[in-house]
Protein backbone atom coordinates (compact mmCIF):
# COMPACT_ATOMS: atom_id res chain seq x y z
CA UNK A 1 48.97 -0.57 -73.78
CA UNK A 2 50.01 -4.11 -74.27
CA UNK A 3 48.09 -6.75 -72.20
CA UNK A 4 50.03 -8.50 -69.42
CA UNK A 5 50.86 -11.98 -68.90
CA UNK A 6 48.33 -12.51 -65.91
CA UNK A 7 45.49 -11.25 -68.35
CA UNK A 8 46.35 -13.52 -70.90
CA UNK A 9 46.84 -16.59 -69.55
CA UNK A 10 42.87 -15.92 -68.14
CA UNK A 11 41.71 -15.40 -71.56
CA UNK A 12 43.63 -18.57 -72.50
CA UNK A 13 41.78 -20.39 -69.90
CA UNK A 14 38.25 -19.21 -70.37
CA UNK A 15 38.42 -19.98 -73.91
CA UNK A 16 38.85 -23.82 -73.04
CA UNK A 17 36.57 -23.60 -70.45
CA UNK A 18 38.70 -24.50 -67.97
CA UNK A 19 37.39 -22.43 -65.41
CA UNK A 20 33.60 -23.61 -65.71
CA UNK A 21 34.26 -27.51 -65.15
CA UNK A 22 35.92 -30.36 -63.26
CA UNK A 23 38.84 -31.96 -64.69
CA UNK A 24 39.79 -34.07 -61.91
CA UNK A 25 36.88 -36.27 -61.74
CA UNK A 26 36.34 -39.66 -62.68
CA UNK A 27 34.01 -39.94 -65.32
CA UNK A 28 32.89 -43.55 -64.33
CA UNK A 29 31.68 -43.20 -60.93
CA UNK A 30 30.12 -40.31 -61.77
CA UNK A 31 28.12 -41.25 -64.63
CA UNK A 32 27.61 -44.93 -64.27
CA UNK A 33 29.31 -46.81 -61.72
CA UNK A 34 28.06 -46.69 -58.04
CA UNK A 35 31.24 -44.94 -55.64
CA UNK A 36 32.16 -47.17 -52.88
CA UNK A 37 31.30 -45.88 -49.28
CA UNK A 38 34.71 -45.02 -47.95
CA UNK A 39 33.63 -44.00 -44.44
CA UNK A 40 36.93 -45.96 -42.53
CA UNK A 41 34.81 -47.22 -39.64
CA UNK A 42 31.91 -49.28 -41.95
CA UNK A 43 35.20 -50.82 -43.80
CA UNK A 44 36.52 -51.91 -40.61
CA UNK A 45 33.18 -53.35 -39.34
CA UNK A 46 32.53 -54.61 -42.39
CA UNK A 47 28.84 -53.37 -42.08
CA UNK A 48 26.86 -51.48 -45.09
CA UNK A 49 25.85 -47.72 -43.85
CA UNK A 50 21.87 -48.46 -43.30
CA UNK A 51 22.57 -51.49 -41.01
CA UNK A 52 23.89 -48.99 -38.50
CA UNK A 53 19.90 -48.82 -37.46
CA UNK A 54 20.96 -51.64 -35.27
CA UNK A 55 22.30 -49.22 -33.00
CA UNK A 56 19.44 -47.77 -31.89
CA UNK A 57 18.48 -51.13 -30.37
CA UNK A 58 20.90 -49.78 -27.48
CA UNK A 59 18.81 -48.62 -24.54
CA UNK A 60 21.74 -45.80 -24.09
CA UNK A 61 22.29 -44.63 -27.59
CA UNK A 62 18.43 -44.91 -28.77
CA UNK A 63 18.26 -42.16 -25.38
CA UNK A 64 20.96 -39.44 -26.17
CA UNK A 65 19.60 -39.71 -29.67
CA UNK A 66 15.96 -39.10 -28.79
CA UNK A 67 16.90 -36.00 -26.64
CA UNK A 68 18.31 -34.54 -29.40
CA UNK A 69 15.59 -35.29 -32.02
CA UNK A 70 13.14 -34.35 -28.95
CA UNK A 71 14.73 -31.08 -28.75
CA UNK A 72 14.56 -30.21 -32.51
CA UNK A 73 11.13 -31.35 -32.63
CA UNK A 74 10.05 -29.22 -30.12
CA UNK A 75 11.37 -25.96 -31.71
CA UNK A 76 8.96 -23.34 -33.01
CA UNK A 77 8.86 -22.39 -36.20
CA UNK A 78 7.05 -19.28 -38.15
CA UNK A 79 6.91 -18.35 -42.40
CA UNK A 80 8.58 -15.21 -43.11
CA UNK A 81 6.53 -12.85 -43.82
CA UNK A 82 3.80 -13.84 -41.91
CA UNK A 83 1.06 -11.44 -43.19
CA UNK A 84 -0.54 -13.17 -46.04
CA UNK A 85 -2.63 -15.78 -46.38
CA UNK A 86 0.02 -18.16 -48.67
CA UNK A 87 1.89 -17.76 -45.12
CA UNK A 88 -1.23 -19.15 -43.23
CA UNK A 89 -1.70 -21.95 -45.78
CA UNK A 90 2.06 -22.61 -45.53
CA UNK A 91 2.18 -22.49 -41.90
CA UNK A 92 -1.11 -24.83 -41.74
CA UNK A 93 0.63 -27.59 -43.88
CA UNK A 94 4.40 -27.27 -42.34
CA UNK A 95 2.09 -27.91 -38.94
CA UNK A 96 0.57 -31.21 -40.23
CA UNK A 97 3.87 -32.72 -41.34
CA UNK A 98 6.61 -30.72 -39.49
CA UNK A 99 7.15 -34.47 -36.95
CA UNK A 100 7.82 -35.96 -40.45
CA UNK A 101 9.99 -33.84 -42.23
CA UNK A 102 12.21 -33.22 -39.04
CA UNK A 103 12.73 -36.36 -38.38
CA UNK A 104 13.43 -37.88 -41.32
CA UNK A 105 15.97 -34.97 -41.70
CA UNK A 106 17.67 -35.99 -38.82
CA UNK A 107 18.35 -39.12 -40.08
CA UNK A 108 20.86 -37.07 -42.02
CA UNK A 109 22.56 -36.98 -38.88
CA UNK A 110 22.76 -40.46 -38.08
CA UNK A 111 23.06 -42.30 -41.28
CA UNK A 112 25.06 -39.82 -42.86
CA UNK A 113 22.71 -38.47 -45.52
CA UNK A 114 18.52 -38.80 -45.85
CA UNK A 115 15.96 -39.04 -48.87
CA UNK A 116 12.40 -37.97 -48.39
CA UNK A 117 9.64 -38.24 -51.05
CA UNK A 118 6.53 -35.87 -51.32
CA UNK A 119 3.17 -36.63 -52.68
CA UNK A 120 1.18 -33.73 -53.47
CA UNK A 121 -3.04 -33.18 -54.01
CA UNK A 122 -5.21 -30.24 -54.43
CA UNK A 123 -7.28 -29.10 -51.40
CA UNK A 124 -10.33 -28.08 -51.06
CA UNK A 125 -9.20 -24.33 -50.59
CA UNK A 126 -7.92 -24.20 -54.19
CA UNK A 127 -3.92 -24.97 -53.18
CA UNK A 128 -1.68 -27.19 -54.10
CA UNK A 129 -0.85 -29.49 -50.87
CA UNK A 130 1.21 -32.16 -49.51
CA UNK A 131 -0.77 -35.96 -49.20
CA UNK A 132 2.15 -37.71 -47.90
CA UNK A 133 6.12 -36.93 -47.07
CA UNK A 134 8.13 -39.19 -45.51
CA UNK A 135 11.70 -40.91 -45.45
CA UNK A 136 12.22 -43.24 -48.26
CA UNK A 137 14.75 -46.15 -47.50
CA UNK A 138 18.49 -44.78 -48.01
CA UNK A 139 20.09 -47.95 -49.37
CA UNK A 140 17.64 -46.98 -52.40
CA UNK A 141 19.35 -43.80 -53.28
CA UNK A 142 23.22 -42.68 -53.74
CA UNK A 143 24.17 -38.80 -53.76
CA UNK A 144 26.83 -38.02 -56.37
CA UNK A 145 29.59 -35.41 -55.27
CA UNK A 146 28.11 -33.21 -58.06
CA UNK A 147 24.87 -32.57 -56.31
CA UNK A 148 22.83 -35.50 -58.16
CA UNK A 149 20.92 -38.35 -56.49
CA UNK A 150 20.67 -41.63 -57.97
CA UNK A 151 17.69 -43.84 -57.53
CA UNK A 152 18.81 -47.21 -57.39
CA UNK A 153 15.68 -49.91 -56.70
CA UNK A 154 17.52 -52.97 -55.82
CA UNK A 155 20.60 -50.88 -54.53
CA UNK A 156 23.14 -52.08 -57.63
CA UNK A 157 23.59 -51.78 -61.31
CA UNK A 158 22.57 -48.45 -63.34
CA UNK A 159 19.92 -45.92 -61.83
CA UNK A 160 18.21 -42.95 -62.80
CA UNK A 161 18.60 -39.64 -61.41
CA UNK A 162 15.85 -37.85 -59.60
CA UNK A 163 14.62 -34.46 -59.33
CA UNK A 164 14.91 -32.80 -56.36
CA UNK A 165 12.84 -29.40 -56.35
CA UNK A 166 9.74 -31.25 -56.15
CA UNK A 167 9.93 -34.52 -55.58
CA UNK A 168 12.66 -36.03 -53.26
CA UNK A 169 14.53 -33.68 -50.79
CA UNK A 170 18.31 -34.80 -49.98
CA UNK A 171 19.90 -34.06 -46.81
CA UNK A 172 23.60 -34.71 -45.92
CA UNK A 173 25.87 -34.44 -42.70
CA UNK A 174 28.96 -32.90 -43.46
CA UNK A 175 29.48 -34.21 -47.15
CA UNK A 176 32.59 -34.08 -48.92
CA UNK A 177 33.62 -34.18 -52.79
CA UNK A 178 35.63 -37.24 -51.39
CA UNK A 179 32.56 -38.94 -49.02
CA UNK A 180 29.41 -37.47 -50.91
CA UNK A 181 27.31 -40.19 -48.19
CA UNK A 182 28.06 -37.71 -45.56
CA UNK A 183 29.68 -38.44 -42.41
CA UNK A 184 27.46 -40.61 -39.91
CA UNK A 185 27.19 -40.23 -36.52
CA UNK A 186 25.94 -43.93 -35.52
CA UNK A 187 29.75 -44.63 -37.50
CA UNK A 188 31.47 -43.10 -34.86
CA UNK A 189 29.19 -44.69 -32.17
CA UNK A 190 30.02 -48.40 -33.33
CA UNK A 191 32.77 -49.64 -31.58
CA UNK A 192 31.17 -48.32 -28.56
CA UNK A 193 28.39 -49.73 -29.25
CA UNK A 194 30.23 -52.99 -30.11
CA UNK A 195 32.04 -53.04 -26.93
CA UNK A 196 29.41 -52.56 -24.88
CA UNK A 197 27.08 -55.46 -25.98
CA UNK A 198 30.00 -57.72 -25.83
CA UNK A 199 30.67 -56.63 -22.20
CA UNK A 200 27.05 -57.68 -21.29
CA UNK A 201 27.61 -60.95 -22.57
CA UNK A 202 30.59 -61.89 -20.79
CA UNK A 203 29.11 -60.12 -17.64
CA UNK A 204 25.99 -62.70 -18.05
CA UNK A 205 28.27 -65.25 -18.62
CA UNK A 206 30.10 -64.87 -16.20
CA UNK A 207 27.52 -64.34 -13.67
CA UNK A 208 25.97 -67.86 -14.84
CA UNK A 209 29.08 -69.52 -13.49
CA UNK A 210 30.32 -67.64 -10.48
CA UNK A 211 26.78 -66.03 -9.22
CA UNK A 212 26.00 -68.79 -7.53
CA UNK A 213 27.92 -70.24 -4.79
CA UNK A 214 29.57 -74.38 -5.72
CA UNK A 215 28.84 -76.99 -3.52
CA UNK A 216 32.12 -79.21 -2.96
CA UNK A 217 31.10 -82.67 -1.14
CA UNK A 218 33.94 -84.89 0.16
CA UNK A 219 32.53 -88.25 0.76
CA UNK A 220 34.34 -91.15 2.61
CA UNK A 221 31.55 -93.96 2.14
CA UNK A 222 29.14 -92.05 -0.08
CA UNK A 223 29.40 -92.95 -3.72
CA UNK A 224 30.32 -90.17 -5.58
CA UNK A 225 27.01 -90.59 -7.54
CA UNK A 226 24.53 -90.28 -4.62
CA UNK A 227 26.73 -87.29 -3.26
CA UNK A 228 26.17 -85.57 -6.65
CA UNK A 229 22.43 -85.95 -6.81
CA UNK A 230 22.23 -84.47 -3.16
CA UNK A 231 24.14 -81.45 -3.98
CA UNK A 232 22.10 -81.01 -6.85
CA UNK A 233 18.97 -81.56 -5.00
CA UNK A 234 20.50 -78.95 -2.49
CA UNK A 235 20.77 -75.98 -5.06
CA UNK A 236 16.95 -76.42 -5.79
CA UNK A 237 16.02 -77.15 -1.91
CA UNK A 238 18.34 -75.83 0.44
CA UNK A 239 18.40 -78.95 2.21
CA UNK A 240 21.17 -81.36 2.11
CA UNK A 241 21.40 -84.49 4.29
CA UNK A 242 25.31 -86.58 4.41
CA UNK A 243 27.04 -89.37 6.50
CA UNK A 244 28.78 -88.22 9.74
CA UNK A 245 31.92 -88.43 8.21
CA UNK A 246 31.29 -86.57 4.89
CA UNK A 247 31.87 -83.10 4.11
CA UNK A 248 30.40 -80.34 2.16
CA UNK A 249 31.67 -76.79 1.78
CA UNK A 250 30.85 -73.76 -0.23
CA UNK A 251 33.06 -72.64 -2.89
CA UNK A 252 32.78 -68.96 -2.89
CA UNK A 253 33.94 -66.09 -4.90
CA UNK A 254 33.06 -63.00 -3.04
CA UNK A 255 36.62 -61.79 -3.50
CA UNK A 256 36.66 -62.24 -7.28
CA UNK A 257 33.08 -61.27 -7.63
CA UNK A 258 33.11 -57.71 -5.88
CA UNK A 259 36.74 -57.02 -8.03
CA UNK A 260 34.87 -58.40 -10.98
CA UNK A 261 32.17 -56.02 -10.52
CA UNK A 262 33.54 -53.38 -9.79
CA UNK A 263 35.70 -53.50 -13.16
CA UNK A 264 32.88 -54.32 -15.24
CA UNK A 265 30.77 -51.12 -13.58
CA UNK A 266 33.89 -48.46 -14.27
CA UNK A 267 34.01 -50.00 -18.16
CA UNK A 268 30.03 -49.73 -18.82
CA UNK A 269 29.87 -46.37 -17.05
CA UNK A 270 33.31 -44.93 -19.13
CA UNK A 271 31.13 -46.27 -22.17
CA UNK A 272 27.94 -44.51 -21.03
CA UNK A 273 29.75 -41.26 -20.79
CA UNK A 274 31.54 -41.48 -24.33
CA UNK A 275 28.48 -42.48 -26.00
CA UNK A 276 26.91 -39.30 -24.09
CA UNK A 277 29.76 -37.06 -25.38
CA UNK A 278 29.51 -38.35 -28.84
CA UNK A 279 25.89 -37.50 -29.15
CA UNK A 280 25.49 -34.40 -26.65
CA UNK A 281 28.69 -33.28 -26.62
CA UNK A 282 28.91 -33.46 -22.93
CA UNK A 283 28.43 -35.89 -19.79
CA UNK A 284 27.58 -33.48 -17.03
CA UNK A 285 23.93 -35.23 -15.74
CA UNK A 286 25.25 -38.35 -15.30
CA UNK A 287 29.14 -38.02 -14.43
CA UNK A 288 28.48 -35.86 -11.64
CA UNK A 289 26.26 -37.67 -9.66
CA UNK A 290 24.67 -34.86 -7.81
CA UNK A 291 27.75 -32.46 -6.74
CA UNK A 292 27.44 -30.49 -9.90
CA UNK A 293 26.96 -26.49 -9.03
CA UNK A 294 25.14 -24.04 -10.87
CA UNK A 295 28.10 -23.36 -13.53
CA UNK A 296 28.28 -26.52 -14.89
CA UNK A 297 24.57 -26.98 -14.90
CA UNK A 298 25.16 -23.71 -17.35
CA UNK A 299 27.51 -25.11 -18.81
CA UNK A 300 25.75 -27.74 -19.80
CA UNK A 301 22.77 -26.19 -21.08
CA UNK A 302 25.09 -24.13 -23.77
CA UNK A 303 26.46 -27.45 -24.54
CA UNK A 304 22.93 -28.26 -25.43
CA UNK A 305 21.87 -25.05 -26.92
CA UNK A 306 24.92 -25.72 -29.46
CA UNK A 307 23.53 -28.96 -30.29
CA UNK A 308 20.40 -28.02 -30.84
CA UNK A 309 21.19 -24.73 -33.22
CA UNK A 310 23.51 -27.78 -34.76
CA UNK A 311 20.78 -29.34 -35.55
CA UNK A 312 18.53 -26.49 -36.83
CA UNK A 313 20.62 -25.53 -39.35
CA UNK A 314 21.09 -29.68 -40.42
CA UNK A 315 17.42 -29.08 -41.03
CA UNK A 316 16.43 -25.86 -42.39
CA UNK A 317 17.38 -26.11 -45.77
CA UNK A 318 14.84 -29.30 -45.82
CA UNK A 319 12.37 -27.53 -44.72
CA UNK A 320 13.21 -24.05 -46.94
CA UNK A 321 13.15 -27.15 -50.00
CA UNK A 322 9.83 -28.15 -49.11
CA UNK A 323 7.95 -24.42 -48.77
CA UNK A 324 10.31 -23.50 -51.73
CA UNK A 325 8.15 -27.02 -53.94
CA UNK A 326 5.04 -25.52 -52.59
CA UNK A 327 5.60 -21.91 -53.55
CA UNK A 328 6.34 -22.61 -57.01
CA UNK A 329 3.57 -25.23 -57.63
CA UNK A 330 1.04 -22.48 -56.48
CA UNK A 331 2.98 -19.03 -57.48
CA UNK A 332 3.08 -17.67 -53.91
CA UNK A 333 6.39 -15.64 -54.32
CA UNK A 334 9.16 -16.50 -51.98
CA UNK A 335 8.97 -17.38 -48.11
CA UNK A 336 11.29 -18.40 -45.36
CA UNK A 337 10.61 -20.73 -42.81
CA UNK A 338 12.76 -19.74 -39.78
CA UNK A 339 12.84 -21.98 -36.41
CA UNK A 340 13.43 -21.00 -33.13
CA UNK A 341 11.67 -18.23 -30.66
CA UNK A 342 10.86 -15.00 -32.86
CA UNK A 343 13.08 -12.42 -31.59
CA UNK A 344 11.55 -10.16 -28.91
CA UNK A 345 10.37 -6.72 -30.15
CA UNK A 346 12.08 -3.64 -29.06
CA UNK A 347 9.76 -1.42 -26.86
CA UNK A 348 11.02 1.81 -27.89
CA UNK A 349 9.19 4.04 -24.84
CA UNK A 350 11.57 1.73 -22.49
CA UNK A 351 14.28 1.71 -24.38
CA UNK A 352 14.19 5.89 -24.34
CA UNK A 353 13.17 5.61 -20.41
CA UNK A 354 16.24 3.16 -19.33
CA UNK A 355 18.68 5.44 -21.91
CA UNK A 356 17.58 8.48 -19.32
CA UNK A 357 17.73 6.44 -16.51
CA UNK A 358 21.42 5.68 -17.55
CA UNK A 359 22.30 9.10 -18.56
CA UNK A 360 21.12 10.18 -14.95
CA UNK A 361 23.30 7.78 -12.84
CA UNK A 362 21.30 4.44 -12.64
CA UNK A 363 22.98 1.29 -13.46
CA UNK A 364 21.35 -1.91 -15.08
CA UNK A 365 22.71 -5.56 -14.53
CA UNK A 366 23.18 -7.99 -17.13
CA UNK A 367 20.10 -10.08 -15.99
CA UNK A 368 17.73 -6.85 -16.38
CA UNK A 369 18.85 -6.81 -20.25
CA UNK A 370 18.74 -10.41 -20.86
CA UNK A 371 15.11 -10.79 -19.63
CA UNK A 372 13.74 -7.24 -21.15
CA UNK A 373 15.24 -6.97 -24.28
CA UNK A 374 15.55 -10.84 -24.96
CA UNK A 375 19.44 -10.96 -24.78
CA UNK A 376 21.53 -13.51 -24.19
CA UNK A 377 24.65 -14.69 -22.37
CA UNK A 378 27.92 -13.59 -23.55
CA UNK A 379 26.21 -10.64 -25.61
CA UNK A 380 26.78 -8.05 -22.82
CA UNK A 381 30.07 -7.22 -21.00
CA UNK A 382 30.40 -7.11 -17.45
CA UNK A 383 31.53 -3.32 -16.36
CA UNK A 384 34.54 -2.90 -14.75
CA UNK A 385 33.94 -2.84 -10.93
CA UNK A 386 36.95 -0.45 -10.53
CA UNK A 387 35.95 3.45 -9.74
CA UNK A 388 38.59 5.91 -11.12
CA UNK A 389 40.57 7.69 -8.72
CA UNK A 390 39.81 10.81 -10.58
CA UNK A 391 38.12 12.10 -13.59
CA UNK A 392 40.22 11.82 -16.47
CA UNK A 393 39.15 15.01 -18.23
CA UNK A 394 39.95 17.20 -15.64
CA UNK A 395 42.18 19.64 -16.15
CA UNK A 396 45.59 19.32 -14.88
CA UNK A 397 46.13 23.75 -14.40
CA UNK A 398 44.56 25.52 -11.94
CA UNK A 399 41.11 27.15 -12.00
CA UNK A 400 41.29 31.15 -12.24
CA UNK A 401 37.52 31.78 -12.67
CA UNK A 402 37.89 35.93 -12.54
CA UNK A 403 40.50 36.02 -14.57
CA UNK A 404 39.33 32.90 -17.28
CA UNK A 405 35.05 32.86 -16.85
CA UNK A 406 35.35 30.20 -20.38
CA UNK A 407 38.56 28.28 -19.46
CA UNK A 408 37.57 24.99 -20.53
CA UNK A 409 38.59 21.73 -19.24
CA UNK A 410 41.39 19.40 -21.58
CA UNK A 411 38.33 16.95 -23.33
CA UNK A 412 36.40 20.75 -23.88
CA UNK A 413 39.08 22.03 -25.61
CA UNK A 414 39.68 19.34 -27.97
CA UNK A 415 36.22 19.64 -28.88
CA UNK A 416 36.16 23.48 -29.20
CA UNK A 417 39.20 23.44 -31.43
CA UNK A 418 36.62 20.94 -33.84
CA UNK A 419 33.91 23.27 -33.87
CA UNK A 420 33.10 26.80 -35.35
CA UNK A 421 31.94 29.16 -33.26
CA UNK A 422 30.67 28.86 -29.70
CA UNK A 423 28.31 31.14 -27.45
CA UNK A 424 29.69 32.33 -24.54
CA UNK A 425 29.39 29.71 -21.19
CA UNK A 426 27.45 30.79 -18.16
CA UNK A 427 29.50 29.02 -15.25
CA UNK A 428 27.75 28.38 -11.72
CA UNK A 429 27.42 30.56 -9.33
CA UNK A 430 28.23 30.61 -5.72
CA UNK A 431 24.54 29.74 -4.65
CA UNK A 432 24.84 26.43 -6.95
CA UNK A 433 28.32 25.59 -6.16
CA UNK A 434 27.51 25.76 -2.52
CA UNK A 435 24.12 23.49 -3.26
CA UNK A 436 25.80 20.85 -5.20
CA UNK A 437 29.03 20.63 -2.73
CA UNK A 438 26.70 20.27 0.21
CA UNK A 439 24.04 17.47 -1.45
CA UNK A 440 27.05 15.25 -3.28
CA UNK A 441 29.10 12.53 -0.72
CA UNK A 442 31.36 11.07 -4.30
CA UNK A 443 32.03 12.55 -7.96
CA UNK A 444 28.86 10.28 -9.17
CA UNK A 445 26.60 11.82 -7.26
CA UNK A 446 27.71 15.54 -8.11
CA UNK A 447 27.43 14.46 -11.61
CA UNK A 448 23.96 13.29 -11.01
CA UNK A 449 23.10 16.42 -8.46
CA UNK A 450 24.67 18.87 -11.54
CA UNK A 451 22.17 16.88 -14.05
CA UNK A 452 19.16 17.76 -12.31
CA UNK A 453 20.09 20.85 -11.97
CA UNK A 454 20.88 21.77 -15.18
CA UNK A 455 18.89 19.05 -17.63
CA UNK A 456 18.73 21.08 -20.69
CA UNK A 457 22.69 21.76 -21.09
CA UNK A 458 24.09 21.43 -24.01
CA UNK A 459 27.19 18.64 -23.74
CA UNK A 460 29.47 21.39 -23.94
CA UNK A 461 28.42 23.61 -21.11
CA UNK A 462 27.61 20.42 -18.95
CA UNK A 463 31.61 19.58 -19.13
CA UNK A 464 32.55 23.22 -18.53
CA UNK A 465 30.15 23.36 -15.34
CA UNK A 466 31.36 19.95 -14.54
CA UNK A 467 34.79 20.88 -14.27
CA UNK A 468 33.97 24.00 -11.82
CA UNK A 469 31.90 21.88 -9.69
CA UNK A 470 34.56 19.20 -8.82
CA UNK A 471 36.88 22.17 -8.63
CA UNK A 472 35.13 23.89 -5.95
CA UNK A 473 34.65 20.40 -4.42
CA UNK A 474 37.68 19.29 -4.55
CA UNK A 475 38.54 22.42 -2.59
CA UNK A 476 35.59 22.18 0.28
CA UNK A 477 35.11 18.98 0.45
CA UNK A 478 31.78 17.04 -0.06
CA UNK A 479 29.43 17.39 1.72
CA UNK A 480 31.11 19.80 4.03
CA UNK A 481 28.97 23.23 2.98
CA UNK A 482 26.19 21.90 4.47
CA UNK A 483 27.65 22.46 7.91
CA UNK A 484 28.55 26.20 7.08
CA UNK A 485 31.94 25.26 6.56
């Protein structure tokens, strides 16, 4: 059979390698030259990507940022398995340097990308150990879009690359073959940031010259001289002494200060709250000012949960890069390092008890899950709060019990046609008819009443005795037997 067109054109391909390399690279950048940082906002600001430390400085931004870096750093973590002890040994030296790693990680998410260097010794128990990790300065390194990382000492010229399973651990923000830096999040805080320190100085500036009522003296006699000094001497002591026929007045700006205030408060809060939406994705504490209600106080917290499992998997991989170093240096096998709460066991004797309870009529909220099988929200689905007019498995033909002892309801049927073979079906008898009809008020409760009575039925006789039952009480009527009727 001859080969098709599709399968050699493939061939073709392969045997030029084309599908095993780049072509459309630049062979420059990528092997000598250093690639310009193209983020849009540092070429604007005409600012290098590690001066965006400055930032921090802000009393706003240096908060958000610390609630989110307090959040991650107060995440458990465990080694996977846990069993062993080259899980205790990695657990005891992820515990002395965890603060370190983490947050020089989440640098990543500020400045874009992160390098961290490790220093290692052997302890005293016979294992290879860390002596030092911490953040090395960024402007020293560039990551290539092919994976590499570039040590550069004074930050120009040719560098040499690194290694990065043992030595220095990379991580990157959202990194692109186009942007291998990463994408910073102090970037998109600048202008804010730049707006915001200039409106404090013309604010101060502007409270140096109008804060402070102007004294306007109109002399007749006075020199003009002696009536400065004295309104000068007046601003320092309250007291100012003029000729009968001279004037001073105030010059006041109430007017033009309370407008002026009131502008310059909406513009700092409106920056507040987008510097709080950049970094938490949300400005529900402080926009609204004590009338929030329980929903958006959820709301927010999800916001926050988002954030945080944002951040978790930002960091991870450092972390799974470090215990990866120290497996191999000391031939431990593989291990994951997982963060956040272990997942909650299931108790298999309750699980079997609250399947029973449900089988027998009892319902369960949400918030009984959630809290005893370690759920959370949005995994379970309200139940409708509708109750169905009628069961919908009931048959639509009339009972004839003498005539029909097996007629089976329409759901039965379906079922029996399925299955091979089935014994004979003992229906109810009066006695049990006339006991459920007279202890059942509503279809549930018969259905509960009929489970008790019968717990050991198979599904198939349950349905068949089911349909009798709300037969017969559709006919009587609950609960009316039990008068004699």
């Amino acid at each position: 059979m001859a080969k098709s067109k599709k399968d050699k054109a493939s061939k073709k391909a392969l045997s030029y390698g084309n599908l095993y390399t780049q072509e459309a690279v630049t062979q420059f950048l990528v092997n000598f030259g250093k690639q310009p940082d193209t983020d849009e906002v540092l070429r604007k600001a005409g600012i290098t990507r590690h001066k965006l430390r400055v930032l921090l400085d802000d009393d706003e931004i240096a908060q958000t940022v610390e609630t989110r870096v307090d959040a991650l750093l107060a995440t458990p973590f465990r080694i996977e398995p846990s069993d062993t002890p080259e899980a205790e040994n990695l657990s005891a030296i992820l515990k002395e340097w965890f603060f370190e790693i983490a947050a020089g990680a989440m640098s990543g998410l500020l400045y874009g990308y992160s390098v961290q260097e490790a220093v290692y010794e052997l302890k005293p128990e016979g294992y290879i150990g860390l002596q030092w990790i911490g953040e090395k300065p960024m402007e020293w390194f560039e990551p290539k879009n092919d994976g590499r990382l570039i040590y550069r000492p004074d930050g120009t010229g040719v560098g040499s690359e690194v290694d990065q399973v043992f030595k220095f651990f990379l991580t990157r923000r959202k990194a692109t073959y186009q942007q291998p830096y990463g994408k910073a999040l102090l970037a998109t805080l600048y202008w804010l940031f730049f707006f915001k320190q200039n409106g404090f100085k013309f604010w101060a500036k502007f409270l140096e010259r109008f804060g402070t009522p102007i004294l306007l003296g109109k002399c007749k006699d006075t020199d003009t001289e002696d009536m400065s000094r004295a309104l000068l001497n007046a601003h320092a002591q309250s007291v100012l002494s003029i000729d009968i026929e001279d004037d001073v007045s105030i010059l006041s700006t109430s007017g033009t200060s309370g407008t002026a205030g009131a502008a310059f408060e909406s513009f700092n809060n409106q920056l507040i709250r987008q510097i709080q939406k950049v970094v938490l994705g949300q400005t529900l504490t402080s926009g609204t000012d004590g009338v929030g209600s329980r929903a958006l106080g959820q709301v927010h917290d999800n916001v926050r949960m988002d954030k945080l499992k944002s951040d978790i998997r930002l960091v991870t991989p450092t972390l799974q890069a470090v215990v990866d170093a120290l497996c191999a240096l000391n031939s431990w096998g593989e291990y994951k390092v997982m963060l956040g709460e272990k997942p909650k066991p299931l108790n298999k004797d309750q699980a079997e008890r609250d399947g029973h309870l449900k089988n027998a009529g009892a319902n369960f909220s949400n918030a009984y899950f959630i809290r005893e099988y370690g759920l959370q929200e949005g995994d379970l689905v309200e139940p409708s709060q509708m109750v169905p007019s009628q069961f919908t498995h009931v048959s639509k033909q009339a009972f004839n019990f003498k005539a029909k002892p097996n007629k089976l309801s329409d759901a039965q049927q379906e079922v029996e046609e399925l299955t091979d073979g089935q014994d004979d079906l003992m229906l109810l008898n009066d006695a049990e008819i006339k006991q459920l009809t007279s202890t059942s008020d509503s279809p549930e409760a018969l259905v509960f009443n009929l489970m008790q009575l019968i717990p050991n039925a198979t599904k198939t006789e349950f349905t068949a005795k089911l349909d009798q039952a709300l037969y017969a009480a559709d006919i009587l009527g609950y609960m009316a037997a039990s008068g004699g009727e």
